[in-house]
N, C-alpha and C. Protein backbone atom coordinates (compact mmCIF):
# COMPACT_ATOMS: atom_id res chain seq x y z
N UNK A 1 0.83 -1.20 0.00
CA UNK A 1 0.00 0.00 0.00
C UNK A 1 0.87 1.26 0.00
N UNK A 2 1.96 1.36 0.69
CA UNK A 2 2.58 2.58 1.14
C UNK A 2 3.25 2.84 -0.14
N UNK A 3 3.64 1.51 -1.14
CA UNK A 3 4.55 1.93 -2.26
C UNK A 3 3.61 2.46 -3.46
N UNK A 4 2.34 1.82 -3.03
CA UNK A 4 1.33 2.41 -4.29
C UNK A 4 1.04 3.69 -3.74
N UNK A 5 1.01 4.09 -3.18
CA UNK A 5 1.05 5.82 -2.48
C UNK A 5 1.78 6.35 -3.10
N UNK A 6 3.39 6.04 -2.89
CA UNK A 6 4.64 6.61 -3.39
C UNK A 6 4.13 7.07 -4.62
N UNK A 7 3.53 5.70 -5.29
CA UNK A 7 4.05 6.05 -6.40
C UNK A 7 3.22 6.61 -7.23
N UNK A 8 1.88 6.79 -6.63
CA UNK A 8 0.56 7.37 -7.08
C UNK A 8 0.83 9.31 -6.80
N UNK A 9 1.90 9.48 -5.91
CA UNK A 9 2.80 10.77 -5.57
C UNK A 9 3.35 11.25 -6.41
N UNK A 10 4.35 10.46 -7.02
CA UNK A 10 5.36 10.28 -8.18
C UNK A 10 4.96 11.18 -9.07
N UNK A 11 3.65 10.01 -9.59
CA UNK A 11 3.01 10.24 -10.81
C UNK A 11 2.09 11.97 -10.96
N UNK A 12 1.49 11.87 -9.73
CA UNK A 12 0.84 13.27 -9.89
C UNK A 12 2.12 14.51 -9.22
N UNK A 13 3.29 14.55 -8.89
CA UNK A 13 4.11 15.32 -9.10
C UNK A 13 4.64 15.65 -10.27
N UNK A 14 4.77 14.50 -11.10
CA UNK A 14 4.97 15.08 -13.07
C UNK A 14 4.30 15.41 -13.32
N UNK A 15 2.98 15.15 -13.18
CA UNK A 15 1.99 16.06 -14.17
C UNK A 15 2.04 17.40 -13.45
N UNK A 16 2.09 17.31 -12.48
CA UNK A 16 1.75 18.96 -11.93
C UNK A 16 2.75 19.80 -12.31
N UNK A 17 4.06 19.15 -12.97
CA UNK A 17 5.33 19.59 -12.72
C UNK A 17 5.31 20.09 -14.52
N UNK A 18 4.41 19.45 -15.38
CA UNK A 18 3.81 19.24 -16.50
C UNK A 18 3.22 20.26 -16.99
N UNK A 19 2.10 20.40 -16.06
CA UNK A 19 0.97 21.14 -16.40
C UNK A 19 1.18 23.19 -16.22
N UNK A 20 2.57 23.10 -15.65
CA UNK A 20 2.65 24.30 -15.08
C UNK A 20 4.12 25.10 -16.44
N UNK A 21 4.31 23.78 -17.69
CA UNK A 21 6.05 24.42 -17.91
C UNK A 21 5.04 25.20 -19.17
N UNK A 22 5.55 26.57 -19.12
CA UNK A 22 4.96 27.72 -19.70
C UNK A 22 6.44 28.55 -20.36
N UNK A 23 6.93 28.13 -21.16
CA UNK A 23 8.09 28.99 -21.87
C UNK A 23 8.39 28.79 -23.45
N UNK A 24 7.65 30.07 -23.64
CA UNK A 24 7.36 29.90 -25.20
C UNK A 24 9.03 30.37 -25.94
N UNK A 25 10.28 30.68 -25.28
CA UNK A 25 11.88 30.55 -25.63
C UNK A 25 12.08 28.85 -26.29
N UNK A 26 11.51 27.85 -25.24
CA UNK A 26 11.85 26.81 -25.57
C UNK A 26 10.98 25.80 -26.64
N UNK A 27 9.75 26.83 -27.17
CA UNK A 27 8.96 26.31 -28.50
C UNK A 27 9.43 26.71 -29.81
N UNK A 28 9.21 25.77 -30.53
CA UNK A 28 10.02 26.21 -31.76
C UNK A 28 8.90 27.53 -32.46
N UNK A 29 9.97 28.31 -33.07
CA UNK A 29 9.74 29.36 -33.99
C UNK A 29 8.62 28.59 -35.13
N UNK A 30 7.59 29.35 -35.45
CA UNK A 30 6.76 28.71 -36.85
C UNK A 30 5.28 28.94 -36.43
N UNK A 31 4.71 28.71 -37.09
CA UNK A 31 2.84 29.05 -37.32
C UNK A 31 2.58 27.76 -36.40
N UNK A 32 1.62 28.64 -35.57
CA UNK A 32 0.72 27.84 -34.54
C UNK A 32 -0.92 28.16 -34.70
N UNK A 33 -1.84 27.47 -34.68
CA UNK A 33 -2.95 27.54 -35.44
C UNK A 33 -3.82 27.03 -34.48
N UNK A 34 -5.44 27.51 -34.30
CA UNK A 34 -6.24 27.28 -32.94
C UNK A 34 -6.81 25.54 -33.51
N UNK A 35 -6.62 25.19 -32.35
CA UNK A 35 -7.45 23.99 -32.18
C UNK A 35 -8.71 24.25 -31.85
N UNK A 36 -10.10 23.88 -32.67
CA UNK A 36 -11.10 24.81 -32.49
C UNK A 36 -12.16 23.79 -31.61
N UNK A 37 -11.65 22.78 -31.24
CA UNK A 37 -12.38 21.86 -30.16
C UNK A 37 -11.87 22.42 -29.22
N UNK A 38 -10.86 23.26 -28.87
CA UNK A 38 -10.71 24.01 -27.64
C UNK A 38 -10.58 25.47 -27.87
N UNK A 39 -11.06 26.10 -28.35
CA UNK A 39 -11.08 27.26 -28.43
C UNK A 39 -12.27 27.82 -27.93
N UNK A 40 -12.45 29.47 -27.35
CA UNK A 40 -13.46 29.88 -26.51
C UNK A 40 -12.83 31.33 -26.67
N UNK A 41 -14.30 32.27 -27.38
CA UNK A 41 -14.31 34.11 -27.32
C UNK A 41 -15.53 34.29 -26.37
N UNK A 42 -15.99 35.04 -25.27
CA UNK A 42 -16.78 34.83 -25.29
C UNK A 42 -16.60 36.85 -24.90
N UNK A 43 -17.90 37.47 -24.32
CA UNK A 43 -17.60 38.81 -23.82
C UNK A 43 -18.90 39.02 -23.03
N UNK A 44 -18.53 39.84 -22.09
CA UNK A 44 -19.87 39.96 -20.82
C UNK A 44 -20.16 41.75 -20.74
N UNK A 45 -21.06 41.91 -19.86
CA UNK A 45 -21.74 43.29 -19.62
C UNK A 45 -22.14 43.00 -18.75
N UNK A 46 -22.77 44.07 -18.22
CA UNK A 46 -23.69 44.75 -17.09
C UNK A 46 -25.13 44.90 -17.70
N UNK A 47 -26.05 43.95 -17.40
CA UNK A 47 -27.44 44.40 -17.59
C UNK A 47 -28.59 44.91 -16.77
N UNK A 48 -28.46 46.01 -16.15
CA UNK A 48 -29.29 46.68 -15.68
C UNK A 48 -29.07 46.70 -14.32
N UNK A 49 -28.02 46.19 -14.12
CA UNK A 49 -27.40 45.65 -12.72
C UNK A 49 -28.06 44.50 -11.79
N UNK A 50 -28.57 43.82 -12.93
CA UNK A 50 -29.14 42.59 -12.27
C UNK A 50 -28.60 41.34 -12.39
N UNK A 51 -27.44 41.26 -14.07
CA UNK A 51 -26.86 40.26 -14.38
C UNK A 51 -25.47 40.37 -15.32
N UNK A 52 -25.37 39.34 -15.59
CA UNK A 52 -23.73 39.80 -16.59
C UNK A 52 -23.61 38.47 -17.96
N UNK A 53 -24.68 38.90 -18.31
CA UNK A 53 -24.91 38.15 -19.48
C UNK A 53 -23.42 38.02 -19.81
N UNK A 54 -23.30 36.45 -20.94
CA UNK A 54 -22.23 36.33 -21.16
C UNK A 54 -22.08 35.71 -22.69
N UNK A 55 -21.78 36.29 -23.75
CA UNK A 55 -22.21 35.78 -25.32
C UNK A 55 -20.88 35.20 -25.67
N UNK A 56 -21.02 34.33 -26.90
CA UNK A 56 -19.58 33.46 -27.23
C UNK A 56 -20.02 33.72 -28.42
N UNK A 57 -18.69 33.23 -29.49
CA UNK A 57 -19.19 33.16 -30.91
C UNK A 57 -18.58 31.49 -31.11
N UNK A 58 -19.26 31.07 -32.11
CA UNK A 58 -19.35 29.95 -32.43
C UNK A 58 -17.96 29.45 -33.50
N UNK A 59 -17.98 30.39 -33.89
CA UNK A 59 -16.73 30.46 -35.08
C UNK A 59 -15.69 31.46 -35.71
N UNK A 60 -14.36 30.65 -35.19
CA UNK A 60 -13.07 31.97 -35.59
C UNK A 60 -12.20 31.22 -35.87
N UNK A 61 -11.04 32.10 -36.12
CA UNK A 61 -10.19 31.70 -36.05
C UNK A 61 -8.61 31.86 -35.07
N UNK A 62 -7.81 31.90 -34.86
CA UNK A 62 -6.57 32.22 -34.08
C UNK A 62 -5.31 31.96 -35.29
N UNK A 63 -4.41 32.85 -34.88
CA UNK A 63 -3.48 32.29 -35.80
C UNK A 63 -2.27 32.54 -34.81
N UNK A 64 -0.67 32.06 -34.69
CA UNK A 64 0.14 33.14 -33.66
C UNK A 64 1.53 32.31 -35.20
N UNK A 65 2.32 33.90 -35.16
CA UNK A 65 3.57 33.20 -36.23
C UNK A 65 4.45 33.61 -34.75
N UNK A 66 5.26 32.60 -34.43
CA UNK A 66 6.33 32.91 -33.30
C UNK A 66 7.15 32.78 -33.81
N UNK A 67 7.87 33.88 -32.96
CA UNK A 67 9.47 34.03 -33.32
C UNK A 67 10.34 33.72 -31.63
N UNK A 68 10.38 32.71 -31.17
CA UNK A 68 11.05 31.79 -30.30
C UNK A 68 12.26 32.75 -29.84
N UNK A 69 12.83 33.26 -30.65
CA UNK A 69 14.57 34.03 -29.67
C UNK A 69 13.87 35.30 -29.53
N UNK A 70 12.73 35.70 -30.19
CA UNK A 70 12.44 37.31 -30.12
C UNK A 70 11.09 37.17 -30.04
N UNK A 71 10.57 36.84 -28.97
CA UNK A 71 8.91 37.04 -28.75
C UNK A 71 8.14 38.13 -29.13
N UNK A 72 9.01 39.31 -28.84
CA UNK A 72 8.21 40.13 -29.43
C UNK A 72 8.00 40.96 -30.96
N UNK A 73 8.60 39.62 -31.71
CA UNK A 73 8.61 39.94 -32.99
C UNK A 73 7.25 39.01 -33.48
N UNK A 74 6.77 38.14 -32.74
CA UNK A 74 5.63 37.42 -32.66
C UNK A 74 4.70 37.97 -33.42
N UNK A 75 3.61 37.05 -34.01
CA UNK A 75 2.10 38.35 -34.80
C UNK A 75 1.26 37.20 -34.04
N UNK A 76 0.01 37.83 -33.94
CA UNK A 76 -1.03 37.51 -33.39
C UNK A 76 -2.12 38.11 -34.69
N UNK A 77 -3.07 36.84 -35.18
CA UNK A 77 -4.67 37.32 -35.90
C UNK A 77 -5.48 36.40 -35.29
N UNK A 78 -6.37 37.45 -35.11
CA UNK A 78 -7.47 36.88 -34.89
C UNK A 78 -8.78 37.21 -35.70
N UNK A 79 -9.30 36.06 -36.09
CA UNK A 79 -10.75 36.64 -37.37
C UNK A 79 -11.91 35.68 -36.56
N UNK A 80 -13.16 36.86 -36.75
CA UNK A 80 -14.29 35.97 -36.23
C UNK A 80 -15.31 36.32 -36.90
N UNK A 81 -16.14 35.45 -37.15
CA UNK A 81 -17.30 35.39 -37.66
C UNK A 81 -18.31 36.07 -36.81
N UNK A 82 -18.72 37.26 -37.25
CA UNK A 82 -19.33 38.02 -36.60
C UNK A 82 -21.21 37.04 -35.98
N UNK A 83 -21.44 36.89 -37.42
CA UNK A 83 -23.05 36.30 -37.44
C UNK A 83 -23.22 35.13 -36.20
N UNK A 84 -21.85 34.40 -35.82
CA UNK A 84 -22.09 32.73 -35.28
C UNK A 84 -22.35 33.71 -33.71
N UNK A 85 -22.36 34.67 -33.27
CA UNK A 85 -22.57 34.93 -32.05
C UNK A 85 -23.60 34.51 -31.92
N UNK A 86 -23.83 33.87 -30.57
CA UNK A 86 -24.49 32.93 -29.60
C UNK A 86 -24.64 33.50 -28.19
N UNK A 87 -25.77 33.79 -27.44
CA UNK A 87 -26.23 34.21 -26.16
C UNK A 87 -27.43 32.95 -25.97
N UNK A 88 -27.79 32.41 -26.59
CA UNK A 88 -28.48 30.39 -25.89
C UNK A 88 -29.59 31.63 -26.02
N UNK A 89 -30.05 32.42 -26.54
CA UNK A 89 -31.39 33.30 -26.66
C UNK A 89 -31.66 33.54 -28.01
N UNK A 90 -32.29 33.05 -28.96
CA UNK A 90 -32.62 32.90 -30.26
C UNK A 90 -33.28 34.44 -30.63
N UNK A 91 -34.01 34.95 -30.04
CA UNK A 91 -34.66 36.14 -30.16
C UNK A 91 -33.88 37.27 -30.08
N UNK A 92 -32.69 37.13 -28.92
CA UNK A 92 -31.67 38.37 -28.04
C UNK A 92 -30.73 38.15 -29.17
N UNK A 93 -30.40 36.70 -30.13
CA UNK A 93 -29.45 36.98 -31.18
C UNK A 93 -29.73 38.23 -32.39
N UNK A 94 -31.10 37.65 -32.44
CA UNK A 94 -31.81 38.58 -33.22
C UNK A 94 -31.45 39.87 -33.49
N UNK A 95 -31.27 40.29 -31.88
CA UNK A 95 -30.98 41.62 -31.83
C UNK A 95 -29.70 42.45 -32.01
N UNK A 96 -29.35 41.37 -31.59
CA UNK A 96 -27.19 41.53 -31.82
C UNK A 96 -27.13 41.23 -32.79
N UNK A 97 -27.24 40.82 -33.77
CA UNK A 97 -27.36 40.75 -35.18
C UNK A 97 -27.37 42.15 -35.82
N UNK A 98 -28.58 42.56 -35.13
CA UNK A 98 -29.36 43.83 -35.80
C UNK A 98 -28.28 45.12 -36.00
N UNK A 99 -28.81 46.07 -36.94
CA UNK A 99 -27.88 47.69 -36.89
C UNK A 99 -27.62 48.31 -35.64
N UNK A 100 -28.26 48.35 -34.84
CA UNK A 100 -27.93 48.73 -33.28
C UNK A 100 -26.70 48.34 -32.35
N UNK A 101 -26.22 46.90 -33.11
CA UNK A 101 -25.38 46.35 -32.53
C UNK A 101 -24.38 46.18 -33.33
N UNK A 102 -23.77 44.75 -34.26
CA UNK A 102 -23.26 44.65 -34.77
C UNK A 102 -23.31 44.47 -36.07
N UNK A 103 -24.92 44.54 -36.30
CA UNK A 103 -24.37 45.15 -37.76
C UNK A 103 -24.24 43.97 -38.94
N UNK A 104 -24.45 42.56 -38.52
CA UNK A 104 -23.33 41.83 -39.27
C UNK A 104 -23.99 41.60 -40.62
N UNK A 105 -25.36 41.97 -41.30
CA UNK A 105 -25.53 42.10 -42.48
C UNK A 105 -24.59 42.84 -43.36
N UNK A 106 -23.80 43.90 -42.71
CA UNK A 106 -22.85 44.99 -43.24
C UNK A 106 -21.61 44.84 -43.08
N UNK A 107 -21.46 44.08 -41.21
CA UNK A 107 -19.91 43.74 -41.00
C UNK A 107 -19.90 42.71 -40.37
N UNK A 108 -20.17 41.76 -41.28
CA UNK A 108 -20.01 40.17 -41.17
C UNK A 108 -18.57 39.59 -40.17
N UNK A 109 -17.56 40.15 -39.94
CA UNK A 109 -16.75 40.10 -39.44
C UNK A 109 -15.84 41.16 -38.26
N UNK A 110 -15.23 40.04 -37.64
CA UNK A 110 -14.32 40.94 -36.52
C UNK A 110 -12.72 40.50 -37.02
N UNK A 111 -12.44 41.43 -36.75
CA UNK A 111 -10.43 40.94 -36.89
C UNK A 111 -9.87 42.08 -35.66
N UNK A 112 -8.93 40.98 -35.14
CA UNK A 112 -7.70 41.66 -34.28
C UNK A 112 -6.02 41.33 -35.06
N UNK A 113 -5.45 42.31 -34.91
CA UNK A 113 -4.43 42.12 -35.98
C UNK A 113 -3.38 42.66 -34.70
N UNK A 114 -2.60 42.08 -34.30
CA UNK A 114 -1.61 42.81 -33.29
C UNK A 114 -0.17 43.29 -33.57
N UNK A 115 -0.24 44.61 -33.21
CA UNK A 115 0.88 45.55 -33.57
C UNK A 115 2.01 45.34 -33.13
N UNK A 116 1.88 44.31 -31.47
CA UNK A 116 3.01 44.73 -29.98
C UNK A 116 3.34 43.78 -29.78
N UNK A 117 4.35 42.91 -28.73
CA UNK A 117 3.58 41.90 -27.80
C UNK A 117 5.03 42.66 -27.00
N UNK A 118 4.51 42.69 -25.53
CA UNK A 118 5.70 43.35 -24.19
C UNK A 118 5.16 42.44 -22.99
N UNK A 119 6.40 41.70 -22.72
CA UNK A 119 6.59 40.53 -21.56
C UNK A 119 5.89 42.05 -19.84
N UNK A 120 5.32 41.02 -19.47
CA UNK A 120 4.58 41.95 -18.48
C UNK A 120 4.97 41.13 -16.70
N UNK A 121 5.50 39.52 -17.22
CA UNK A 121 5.88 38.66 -15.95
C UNK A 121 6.51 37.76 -16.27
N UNK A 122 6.50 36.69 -15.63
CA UNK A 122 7.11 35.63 -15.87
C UNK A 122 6.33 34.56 -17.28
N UNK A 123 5.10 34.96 -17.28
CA UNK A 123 4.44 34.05 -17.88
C UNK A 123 3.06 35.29 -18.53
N UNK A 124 3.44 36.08 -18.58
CA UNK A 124 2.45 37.37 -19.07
C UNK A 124 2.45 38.17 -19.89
N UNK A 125 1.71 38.73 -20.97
CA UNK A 125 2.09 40.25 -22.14
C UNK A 125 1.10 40.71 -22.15
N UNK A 126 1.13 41.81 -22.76
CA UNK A 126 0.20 42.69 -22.78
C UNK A 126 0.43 42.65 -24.86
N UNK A 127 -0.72 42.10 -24.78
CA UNK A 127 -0.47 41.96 -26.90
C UNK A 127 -1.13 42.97 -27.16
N UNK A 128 -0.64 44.23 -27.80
CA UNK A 128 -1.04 45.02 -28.37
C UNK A 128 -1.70 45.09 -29.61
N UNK A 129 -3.07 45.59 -30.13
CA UNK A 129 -3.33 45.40 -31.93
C UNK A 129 -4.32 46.17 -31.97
N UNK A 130 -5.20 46.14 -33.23
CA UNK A 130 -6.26 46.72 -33.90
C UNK A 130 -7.11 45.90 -33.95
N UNK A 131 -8.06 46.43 -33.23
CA UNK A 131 -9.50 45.78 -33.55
C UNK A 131 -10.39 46.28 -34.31
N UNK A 132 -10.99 45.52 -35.38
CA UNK A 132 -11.57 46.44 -36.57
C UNK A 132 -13.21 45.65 -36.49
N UNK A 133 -14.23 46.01 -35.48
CA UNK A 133 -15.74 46.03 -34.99
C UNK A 133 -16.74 46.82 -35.86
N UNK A 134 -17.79 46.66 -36.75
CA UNK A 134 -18.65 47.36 -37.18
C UNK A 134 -17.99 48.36 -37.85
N UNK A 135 -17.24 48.51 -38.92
CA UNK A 135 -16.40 49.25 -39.21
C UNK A 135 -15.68 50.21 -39.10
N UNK A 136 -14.87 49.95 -37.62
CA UNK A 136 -14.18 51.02 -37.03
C UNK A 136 -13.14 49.77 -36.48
N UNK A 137 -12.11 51.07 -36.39
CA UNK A 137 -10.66 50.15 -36.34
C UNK A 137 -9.63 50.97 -34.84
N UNK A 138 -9.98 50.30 -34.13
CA UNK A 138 -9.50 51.26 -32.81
C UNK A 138 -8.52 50.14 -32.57
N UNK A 139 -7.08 50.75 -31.52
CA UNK A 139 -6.19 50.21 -30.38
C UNK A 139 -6.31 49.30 -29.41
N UNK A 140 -6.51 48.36 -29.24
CA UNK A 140 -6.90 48.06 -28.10
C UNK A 140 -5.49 46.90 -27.36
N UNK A 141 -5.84 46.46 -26.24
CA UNK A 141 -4.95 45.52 -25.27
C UNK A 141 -5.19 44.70 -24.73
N UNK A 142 -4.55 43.39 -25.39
CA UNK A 142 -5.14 42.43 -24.37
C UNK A 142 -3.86 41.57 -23.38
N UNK A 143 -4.58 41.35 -22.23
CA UNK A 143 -3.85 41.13 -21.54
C UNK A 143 -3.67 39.51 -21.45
N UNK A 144 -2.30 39.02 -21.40
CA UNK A 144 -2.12 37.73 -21.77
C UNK A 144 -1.43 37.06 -21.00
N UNK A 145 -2.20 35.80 -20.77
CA UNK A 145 -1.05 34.50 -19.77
C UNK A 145 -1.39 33.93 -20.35
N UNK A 146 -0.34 33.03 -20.27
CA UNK A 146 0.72 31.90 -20.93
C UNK A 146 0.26 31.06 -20.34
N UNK A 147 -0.76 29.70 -20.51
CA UNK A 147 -1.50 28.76 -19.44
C UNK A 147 0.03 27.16 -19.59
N UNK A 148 0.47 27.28 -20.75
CA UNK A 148 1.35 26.08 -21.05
C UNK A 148 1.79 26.01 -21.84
N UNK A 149 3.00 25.73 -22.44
CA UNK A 149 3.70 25.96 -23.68
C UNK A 149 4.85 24.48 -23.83
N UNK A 150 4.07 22.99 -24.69
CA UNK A 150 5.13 21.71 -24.55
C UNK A 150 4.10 20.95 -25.76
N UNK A 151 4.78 19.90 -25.50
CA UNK A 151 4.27 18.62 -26.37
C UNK A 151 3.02 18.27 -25.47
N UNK A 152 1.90 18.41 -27.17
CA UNK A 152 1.14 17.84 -26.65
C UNK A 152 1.12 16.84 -26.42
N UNK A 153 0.30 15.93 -25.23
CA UNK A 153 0.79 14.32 -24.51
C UNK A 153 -0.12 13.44 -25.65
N UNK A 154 -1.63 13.83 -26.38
CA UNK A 154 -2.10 13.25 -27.53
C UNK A 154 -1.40 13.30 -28.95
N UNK A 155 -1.54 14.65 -29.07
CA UNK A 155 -1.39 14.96 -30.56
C UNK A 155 0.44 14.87 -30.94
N UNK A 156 1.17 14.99 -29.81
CA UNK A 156 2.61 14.67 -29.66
C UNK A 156 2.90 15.75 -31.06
N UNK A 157 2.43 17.03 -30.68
CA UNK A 157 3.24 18.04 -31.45
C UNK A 157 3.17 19.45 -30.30
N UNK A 158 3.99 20.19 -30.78
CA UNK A 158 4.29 21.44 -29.90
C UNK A 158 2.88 22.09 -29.65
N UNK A 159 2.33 22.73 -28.58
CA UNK A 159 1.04 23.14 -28.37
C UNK A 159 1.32 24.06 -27.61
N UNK A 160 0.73 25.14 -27.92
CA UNK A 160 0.62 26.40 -26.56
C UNK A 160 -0.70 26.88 -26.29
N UNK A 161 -0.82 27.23 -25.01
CA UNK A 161 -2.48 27.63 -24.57
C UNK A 161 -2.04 28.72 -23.94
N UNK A 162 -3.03 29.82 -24.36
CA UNK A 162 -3.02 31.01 -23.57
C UNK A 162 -4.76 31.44 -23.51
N UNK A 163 -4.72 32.48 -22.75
CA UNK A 163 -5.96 33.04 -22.11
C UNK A 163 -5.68 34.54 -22.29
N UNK A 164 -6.70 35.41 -22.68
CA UNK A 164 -6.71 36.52 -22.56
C UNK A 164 -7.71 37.29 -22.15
N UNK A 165 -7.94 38.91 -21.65
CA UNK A 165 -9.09 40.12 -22.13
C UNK A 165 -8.60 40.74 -21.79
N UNK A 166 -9.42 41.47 -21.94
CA UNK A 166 -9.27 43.23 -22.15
C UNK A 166 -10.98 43.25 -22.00
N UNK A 167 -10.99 45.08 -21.74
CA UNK A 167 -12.19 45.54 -21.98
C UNK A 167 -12.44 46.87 -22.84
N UNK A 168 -13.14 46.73 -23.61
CA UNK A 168 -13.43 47.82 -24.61
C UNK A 168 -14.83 48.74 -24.46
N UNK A 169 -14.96 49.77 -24.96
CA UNK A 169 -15.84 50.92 -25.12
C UNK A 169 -16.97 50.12 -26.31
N UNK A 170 -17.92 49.80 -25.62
CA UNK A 170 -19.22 49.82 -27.82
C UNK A 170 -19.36 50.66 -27.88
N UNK A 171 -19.29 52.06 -27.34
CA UNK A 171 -19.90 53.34 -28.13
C UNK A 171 -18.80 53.59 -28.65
N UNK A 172 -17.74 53.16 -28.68
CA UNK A 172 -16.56 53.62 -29.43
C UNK A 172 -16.68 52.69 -30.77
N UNK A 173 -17.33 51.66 -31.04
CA UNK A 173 -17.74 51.05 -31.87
C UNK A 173 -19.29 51.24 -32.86
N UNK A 174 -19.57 52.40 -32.07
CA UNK A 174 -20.69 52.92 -32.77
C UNK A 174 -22.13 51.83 -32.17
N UNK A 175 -22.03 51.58 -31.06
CA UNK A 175 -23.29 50.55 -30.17
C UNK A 175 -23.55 51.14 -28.92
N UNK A 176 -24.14 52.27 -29.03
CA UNK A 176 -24.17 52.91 -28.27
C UNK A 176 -25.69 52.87 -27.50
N UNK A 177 -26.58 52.00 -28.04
CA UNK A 177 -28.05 51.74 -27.55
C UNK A 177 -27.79 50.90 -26.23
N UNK A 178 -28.93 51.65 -25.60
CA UNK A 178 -29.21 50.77 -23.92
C UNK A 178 -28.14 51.64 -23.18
N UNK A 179 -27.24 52.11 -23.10
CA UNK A 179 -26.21 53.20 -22.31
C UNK A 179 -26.77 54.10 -21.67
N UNK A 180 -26.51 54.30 -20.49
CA UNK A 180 -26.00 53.96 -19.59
C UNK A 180 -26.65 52.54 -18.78
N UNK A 181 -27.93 52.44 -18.94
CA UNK A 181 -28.52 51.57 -18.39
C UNK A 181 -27.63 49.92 -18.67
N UNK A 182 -27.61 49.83 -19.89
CA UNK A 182 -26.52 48.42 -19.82
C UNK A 182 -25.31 48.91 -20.18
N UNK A 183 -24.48 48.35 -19.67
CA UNK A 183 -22.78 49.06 -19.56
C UNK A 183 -22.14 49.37 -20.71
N UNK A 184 -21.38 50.21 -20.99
CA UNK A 184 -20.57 50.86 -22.13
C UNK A 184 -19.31 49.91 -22.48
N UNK A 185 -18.64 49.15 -20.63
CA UNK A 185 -18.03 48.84 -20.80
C UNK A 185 -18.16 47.21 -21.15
N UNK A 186 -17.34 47.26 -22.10
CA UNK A 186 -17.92 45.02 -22.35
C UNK A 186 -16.76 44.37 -22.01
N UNK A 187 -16.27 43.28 -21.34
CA UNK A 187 -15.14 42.77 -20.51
C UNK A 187 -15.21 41.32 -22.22
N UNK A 188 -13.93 41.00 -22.67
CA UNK A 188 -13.84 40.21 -23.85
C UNK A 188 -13.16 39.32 -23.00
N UNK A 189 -12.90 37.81 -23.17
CA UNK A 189 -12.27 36.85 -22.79
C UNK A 189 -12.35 36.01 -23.60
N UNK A 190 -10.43 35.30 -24.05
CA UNK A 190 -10.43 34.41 -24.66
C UNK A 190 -9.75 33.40 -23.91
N UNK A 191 -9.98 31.82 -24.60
CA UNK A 191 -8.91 31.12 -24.34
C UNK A 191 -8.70 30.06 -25.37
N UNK A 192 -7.67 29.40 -25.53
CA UNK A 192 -7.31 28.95 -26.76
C UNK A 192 -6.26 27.90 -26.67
N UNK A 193 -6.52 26.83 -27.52
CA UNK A 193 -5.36 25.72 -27.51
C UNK A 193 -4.55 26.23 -29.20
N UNK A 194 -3.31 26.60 -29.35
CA UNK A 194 -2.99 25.94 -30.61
C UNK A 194 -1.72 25.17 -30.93
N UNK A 195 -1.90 24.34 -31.37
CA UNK A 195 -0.84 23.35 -32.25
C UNK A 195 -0.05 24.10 -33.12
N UNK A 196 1.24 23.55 -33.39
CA UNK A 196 1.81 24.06 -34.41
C UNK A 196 1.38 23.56 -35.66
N UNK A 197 1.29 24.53 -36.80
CA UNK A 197 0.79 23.99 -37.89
C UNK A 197 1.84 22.75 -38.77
N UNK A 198 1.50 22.11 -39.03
CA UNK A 198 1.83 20.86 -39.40
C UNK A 198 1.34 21.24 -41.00
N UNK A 199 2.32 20.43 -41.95
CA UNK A 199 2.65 19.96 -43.38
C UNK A 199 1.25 19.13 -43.59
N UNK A 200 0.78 19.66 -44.49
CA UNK A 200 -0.39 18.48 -45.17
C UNK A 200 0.10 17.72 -46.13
């Protein structure tokens, strides 16, 4: 019993020891691409101060080109399908759909294109880029940790996961309906698996 302890110890000291190695120096340089069985945008508000609704979109993409000795020569895109937004409310899509919001008969799409990336910790940046929403193209920042950066233990290729947000202005996006009453400010959160892209 005491050695199956040991060694049941052992075992969950590597993984923990595993689950924590986050150093994108020691991933190779090259296109890393979202795994979209794990991928997640989602963004929240303030509704009336009763709740904090929380919407996802169904479909994007991630892209990251790393540059391994010079991180911050790194690019970050991100493209999303504006229309696949999802709030589990068929009617409330309706409305986010609509000109009031986003528009997406007109601007079918979102893109983040990043200008920056500046090490902020041990395992942190602040990725700088352009977000181009309902056709306006503003600055914005997202703030970034590094969740793991190794071989994946399935797919046995290089994989990095990170998590991000930031929070942005919609009236700076021209969505300025329901303000003040539902919040101006919208809190964005991502998180994301990607693989390195692999040779077809």
């Amino acid at each position: 019993m005491k050695q199956a302890i040991g060694s049941f110890i052992a075992v969950t000291s590597l993984l923990l020891v595993s689950a924590v190695k986050a150093d994108l120096a020691e991933m190779p340089s090259g296109s890393y691409v979202l795994d979209k069985t794990h991928g997640y945008i989602t963004f929240s508000y303030n509704h009336l101060g009763f709740s904090t609704p929380q919407v996802g979109f169904r479909s994007f993409d991630v892209a990251l080109e790393l540059d391994s000795a010079n991180i911050e020569n790194s690019e970050v895109t991100v493209m999303i399908d504006a229309t696949s937004l999802d709030s589990r409310v068929e009617v409330f899509n309706g409305h986010l759909n609509g000109e009031n919001f986003f528009d997406t008969a007109n601007y079918p799409e979102i893109t983040f294109m990043s200008t920056g990336i500046a090490s902020t910790g041990e395992n942190t940046f602040d990725l700088t880029g352009d977000l181009t929403l309902k056709g306006s193209t503003l600055p914005v920042t997202l703030h970034a940790t590094l969740q793991k950066a190794d071989l994946h233990p399935m797919r046995k290729v290089p994989t990095i996961g990170v998590t991000a947000h930031t929070t942005v202005s919609r009236t700076a996006f021209g969505m300025e309906r329901g303000v003040p009453a539902i919040s101006d400010e919208v809190e964005i959160f991502i998180s994301v698996e990607m693989p390195q892209k692999t040779e077809e």
